[in-house]
Protein backbone atom coordinates (compact mmCIF):
# COMPACT_ATOMS: atom_id res chain seq x y z
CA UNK A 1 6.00 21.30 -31.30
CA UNK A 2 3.90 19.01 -33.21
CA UNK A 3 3.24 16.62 -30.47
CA UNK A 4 0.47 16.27 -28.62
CA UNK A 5 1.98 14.36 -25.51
CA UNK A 6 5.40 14.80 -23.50
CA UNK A 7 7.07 13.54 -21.01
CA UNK A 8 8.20 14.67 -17.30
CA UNK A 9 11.48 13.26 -15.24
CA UNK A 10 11.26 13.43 -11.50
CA UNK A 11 14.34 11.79 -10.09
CA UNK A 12 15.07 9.60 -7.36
CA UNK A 13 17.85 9.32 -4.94
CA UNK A 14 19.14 5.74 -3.01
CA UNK A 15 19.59 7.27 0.40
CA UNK A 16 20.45 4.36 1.81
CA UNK A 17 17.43 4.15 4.41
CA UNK A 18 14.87 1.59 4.44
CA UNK A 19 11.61 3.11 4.52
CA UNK A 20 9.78 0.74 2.93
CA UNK A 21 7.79 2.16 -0.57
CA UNK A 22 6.96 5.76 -1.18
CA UNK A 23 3.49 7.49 -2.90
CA UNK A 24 4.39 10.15 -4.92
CA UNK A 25 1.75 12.84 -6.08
CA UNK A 26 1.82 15.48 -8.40
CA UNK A 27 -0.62 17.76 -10.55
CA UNK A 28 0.05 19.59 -13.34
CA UNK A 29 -2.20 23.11 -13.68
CA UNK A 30 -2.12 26.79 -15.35
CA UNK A 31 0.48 25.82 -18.33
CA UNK A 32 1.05 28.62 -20.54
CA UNK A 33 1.94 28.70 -24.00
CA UNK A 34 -1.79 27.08 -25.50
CA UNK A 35 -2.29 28.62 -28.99
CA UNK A 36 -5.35 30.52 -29.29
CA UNK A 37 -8.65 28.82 -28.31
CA UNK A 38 -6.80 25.83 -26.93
CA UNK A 39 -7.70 25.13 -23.18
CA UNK A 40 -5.27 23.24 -20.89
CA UNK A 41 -6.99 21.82 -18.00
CA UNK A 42 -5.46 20.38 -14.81
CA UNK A 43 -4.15 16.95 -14.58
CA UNK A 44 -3.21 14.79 -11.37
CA UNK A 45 -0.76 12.22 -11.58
CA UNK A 46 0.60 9.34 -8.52
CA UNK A 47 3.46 7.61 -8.71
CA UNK A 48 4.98 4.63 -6.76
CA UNK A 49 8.95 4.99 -5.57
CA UNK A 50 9.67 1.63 -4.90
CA UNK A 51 12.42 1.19 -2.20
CA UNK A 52 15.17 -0.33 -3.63
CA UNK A 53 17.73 -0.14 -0.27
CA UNK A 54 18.53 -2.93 1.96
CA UNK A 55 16.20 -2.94 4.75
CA UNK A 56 19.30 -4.94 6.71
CA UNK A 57 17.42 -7.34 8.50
CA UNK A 58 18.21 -10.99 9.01
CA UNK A 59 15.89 -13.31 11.05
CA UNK A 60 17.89 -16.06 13.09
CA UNK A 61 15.87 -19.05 13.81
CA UNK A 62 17.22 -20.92 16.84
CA UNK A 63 15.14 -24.72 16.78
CA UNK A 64 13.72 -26.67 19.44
CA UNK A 65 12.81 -30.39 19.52
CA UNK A 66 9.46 -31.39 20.78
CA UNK A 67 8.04 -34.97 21.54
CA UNK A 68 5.44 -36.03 19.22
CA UNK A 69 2.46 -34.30 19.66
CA UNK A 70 3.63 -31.41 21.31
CA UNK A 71 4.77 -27.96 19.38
CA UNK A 72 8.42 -26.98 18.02
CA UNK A 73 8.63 -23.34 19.36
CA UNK A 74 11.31 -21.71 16.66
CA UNK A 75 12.42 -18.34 18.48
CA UNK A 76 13.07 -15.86 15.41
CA UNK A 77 15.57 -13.04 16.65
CA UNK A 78 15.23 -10.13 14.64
CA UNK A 79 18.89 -8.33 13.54
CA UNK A 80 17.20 -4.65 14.00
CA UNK A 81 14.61 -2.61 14.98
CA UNK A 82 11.81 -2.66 12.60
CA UNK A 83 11.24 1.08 12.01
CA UNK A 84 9.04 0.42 8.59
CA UNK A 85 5.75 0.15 10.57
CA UNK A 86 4.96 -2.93 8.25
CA UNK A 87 4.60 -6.53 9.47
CA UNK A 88 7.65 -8.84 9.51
CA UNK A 89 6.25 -12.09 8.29
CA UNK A 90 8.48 -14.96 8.08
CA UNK A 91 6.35 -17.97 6.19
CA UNK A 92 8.02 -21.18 7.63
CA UNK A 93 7.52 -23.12 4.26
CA UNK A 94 10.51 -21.23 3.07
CA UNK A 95 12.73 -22.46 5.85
């Protein structure tokens, strides 16, 4: 009524399950309601859920020593299964 935008909710639910983040996409087509000689066309919208649950996982780093020269070999142990289908990547300037 005297606006010429408006605005649409779509909720979310934490579920508790890491999933990594979700796509969303929506399209909005054949309102009714258009006073005379107005013409709604269709209008396609995507959104971005972005997951905000605990994916759970903890790396362990168990250390080795190495002689000069040679490689330390860090073994990371993973705390679960990684079910996301992205990469793990553990940047070893943070440890």
């Amino acid at each position: 009524n005297g606006s010429n935008s408006g605005t649409i909710n779509i909720p979310t639910t934490v579920d508790g399950i890491f999933e990594g983040n979700e796509t969303i996409n929506g399209q909005i087509a054949n309102l009714t309601g258009a006073p005379a000689g107005v013409t709604i066309g269709t209008a396609n919208a995507t959104g971005i859920i972005d997951d905000a649950d605990d994916s759970g996982i903890t790396v362990d780093l168990s250390a080795n020593t190495a002689v000069e020269g040679n490689d330390i070999i860090f073994t990371a142990t993973m705390s679960t299964v990684n079910n996301t289908g992205a990469d793990i990547v553990v940047d070893i300037n943070d440890l």
